[in-house]
Protein backbone atom coordinates (compact mmCIF):
# COMPACT_ATOMS: atom_id res chain seq x y z
CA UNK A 1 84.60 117.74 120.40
CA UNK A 2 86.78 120.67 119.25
CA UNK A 3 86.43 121.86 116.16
CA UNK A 4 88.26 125.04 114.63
CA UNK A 5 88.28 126.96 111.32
CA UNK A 6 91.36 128.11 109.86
CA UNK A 7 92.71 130.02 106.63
CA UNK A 8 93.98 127.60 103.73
CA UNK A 9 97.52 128.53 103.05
CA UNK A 10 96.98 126.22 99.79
CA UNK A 11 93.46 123.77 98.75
CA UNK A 12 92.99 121.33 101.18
CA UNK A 13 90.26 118.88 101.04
CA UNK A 14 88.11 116.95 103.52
CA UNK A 15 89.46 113.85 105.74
CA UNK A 16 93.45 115.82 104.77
CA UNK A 17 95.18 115.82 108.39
CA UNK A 18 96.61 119.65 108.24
CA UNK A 19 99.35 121.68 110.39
CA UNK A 20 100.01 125.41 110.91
CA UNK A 21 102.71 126.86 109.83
CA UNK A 22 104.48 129.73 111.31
CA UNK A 23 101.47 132.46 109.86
CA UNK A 24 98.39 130.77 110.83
CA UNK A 25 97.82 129.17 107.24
CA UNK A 26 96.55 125.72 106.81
CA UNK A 27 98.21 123.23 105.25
CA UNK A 28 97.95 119.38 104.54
CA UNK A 29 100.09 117.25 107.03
CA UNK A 30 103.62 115.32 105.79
CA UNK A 31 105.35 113.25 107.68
CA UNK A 32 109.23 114.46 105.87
CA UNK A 33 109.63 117.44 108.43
CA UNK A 34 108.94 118.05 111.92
CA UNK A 35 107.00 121.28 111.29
CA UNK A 36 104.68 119.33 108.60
CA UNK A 37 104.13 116.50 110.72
CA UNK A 38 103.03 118.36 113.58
CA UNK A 39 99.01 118.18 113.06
CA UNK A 40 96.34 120.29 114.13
CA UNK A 41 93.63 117.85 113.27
CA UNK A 42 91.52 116.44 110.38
CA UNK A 43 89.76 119.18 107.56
CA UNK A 44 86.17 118.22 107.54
CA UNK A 45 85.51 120.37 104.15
CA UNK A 46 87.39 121.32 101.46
CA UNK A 47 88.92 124.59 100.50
CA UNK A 48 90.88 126.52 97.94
CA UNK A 49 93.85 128.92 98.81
CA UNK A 50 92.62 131.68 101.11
CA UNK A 51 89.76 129.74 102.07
CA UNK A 52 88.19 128.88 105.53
CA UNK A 53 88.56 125.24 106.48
CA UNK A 54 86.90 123.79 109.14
CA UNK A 55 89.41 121.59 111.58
CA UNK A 56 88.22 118.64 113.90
CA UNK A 57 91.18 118.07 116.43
CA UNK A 58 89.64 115.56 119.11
CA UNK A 59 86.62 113.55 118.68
CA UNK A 60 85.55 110.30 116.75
CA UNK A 61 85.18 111.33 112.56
CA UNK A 62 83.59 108.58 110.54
CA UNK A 63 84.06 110.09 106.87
CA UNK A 64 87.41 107.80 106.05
CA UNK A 65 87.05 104.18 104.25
CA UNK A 66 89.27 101.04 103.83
CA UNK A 67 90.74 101.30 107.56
CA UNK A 68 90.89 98.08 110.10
CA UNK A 69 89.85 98.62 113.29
CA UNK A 70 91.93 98.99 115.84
CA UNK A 71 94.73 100.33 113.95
CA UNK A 72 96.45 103.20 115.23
CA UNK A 73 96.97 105.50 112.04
CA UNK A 74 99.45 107.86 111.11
CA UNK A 75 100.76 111.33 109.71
CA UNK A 76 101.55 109.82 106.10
CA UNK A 77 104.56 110.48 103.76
CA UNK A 78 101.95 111.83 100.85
CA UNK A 79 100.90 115.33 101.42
CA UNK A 80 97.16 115.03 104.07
CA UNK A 81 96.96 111.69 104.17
CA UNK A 82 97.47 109.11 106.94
CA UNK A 83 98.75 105.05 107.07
CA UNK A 84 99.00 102.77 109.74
CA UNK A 85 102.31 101.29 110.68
CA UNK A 86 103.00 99.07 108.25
CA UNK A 87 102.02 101.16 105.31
CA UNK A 88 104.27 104.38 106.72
CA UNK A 89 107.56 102.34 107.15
CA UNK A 90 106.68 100.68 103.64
CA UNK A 91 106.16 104.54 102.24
CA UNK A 92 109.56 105.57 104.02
CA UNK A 93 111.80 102.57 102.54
CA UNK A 94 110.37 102.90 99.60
CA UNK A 95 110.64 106.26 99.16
CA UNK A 96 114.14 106.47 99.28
CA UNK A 97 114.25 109.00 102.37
CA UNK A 98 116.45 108.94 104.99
CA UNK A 99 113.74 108.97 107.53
CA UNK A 100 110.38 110.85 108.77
CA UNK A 101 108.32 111.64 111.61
CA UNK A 102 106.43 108.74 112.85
CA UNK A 103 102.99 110.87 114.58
CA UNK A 104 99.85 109.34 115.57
CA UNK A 105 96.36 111.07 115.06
CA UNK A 106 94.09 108.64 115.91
CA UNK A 107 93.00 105.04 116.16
CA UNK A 108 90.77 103.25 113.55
CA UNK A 109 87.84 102.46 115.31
CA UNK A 110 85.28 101.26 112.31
CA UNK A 111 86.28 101.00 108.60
CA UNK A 112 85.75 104.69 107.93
CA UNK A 113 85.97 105.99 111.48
CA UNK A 114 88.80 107.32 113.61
CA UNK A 115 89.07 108.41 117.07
CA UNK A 116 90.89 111.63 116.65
CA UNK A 117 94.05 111.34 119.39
CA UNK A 118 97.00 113.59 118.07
CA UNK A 119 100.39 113.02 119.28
CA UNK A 120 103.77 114.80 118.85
CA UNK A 121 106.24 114.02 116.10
CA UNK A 122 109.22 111.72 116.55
CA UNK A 123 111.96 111.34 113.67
CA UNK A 124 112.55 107.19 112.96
CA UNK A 125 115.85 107.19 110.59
CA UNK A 126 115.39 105.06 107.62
CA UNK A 127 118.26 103.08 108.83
CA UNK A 128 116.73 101.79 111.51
CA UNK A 129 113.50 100.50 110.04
């Protein structure tokens, strides 16, 4: 288990996947730019602007719902949130971008657990989805 807290650089609530940007601030995880999509872990409280957030980064967190086990999720398009495979490429397409960074941060291991396992950021072009 390691578990941080961090300064919010804006609010972030609990179960957001965050990154750090270039000041130490906290913010929630996208997958549209390398930077955004490169997560520190899971918030496990929330917290306004200025505020201390407390950061899980590798162990199991059970305070998600709706996921199927054994699905490996994702960094998500929408700001903190995460998809498995299907559901990112459908956000991408849809979304009229011209691509995003595909990064994994854990594996569904229950419906509203994960098994936090962060991985680096790789850019998937739209055009070849």
């Amino acid at each position: 288990m390691a578990s941080f807290y961090l300064v919010t650089g804006d609010s972030v609530s609990a179960n957001d996947f965050v990154f750090v940007n270039s000041v130490g601030l906290v913010f929630k995880a996208s997958a549209l730019t390398q930077a955004q999509a490169t997560t520190v872990g899971v918030a496990l409280n929330s917290a306004a602007a200025g505020g201390f957030v407390k950061i899980e980064s590798d162990a199991f967190v059970a305070t998600f719902s709706g996921l199927s086990p054994g699905d490996m999720q994702y960094v998500a398009v929408a700001s903190g949130e995460i998809a498995n495979y299907p559901n990112w490429i459908n956000a991408v397409v849809s979304g009229g971008y011209d691509g995003a960074y595909l990064t994994p941060v854990g594996r569904a291991i229950s419906s509203s657990g994960i098994e936090i396992e962060r991985g680096l950021p790789t850019f998937i072009s739209a055009s070849g989805l």
